[in-house]
Every structure is written in C-alpha cells, then in structure tokens.
Protein backbone atom coordinates (compact mmCIF):
# COMPACT_ATOMS: atom_id res chain seq x y z
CA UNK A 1 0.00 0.00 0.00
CA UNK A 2 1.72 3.82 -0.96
CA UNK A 3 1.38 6.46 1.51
CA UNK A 4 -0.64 9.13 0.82
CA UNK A 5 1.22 12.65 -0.62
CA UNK A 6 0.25 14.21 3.16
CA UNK A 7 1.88 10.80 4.54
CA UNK A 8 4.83 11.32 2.22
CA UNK A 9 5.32 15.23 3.30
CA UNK A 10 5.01 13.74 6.94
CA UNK A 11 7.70 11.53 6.89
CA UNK A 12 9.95 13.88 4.94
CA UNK A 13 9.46 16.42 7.39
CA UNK A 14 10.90 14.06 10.47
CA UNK A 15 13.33 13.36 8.65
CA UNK A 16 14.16 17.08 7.80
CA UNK A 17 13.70 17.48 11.58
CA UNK A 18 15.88 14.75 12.56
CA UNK A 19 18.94 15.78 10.28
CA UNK A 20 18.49 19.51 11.55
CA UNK A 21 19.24 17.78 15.52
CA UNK A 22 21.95 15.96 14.52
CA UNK A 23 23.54 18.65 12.27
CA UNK A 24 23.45 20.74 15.71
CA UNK A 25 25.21 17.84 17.43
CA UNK A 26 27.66 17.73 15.29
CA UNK A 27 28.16 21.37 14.98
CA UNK A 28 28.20 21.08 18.76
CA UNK A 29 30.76 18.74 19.04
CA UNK A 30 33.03 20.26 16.10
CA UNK A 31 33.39 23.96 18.41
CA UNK A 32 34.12 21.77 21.35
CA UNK A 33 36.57 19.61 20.16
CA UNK A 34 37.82 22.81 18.56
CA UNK A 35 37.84 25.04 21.83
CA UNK A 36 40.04 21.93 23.46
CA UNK A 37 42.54 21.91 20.91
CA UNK A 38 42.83 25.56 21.76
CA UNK A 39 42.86 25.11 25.48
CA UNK A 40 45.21 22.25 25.55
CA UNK A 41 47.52 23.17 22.47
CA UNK A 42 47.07 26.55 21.53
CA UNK A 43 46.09 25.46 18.25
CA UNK A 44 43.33 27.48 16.47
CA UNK A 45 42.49 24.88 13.60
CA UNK A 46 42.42 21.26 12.24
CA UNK A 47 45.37 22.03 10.39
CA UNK A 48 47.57 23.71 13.17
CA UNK A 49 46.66 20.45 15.34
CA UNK A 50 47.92 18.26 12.51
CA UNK A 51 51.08 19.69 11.83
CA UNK A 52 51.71 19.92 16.18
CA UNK A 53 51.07 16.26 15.81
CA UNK A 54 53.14 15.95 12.92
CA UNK A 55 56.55 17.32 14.89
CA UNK A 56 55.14 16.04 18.33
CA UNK A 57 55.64 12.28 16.45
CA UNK A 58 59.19 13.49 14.76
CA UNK A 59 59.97 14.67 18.82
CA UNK A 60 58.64 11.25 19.99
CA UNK A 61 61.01 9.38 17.73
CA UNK A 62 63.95 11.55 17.89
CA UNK A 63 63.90 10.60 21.32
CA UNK A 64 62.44 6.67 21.29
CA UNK A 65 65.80 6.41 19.09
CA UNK A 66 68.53 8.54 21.15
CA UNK A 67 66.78 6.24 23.94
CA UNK A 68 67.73 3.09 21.94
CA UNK A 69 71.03 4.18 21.52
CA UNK A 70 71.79 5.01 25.11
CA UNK A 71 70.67 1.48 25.99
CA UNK A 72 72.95 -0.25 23.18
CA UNK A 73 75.61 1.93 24.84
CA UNK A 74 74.83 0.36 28.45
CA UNK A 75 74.35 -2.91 27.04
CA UNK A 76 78.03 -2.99 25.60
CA UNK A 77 79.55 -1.35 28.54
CA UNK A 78 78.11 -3.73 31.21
CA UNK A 79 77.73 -6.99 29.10
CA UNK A 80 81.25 -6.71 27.24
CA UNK A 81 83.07 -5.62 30.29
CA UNK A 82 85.07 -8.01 32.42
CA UNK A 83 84.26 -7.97 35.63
C-alpha cells in the first residue's frame, strides 16, 4: 500500500527534523573539540593540530631512538666488560 502525498510530506518532514538535531550535534561537538585543541595546544584549527602532531611524532622518535642508543651503549659497557 503507498502512503498518501500528506503521509509522504510527513515523513519527509521528520526526517528534515531529525537531520536539523543531529547537524546541531555535530556542529556542537566540532566547536568543542575545537575550543580543546585551543585550550590544551594553543592550536586554532584542524590544520595547526595536525602539523603539532606531525613534529610532536618526529619529537617522539627523535627521542624513542637517542633512547635506543643510550641502551645499546649500556648494554656494551656492562655486558662486554670483564668484571
């Protein structure tokens, strides 16, 4: 059985309705997740967070691997010492 045109309208309204709520949600989320990046990184933008994240991981591994090399060094000075 079709719906009626009214039925039709009806539907297409809630739906209207119920995009319009979520589109504030998300709009909702989007300034809060955007008013934390500024509060926690001073970053005004998608973009500024990315590239902070960009040399944040370059940081992270410049140090995981002057970490790896101080351990190699302590490795070969207490395992290929006599004691």
């Amino acid at each position: 059985m079709r719906k009626s045109l009214g039925e039709q309208l009806l539907d297409l309204k809630e739906r209207i309705e119920g995009a319009k709520v979520q589109k504030a949600e998300i709009e909702g989320s989007v300034k809060s997740s955007l008013k934390r990046l500024k509060k926690e990184f001073d970053c005004d933008s998608v973009e500024g967070a990315e590239k902070l994240f960009k040399k944040m991981e370059a940081d992270i591994e410049k140090k995981r691997t002057k970490l790896e090399n101080k351990i190699d060094a302590l490795k070969n000075r207490f395992f290929t010492e006599e004691f």
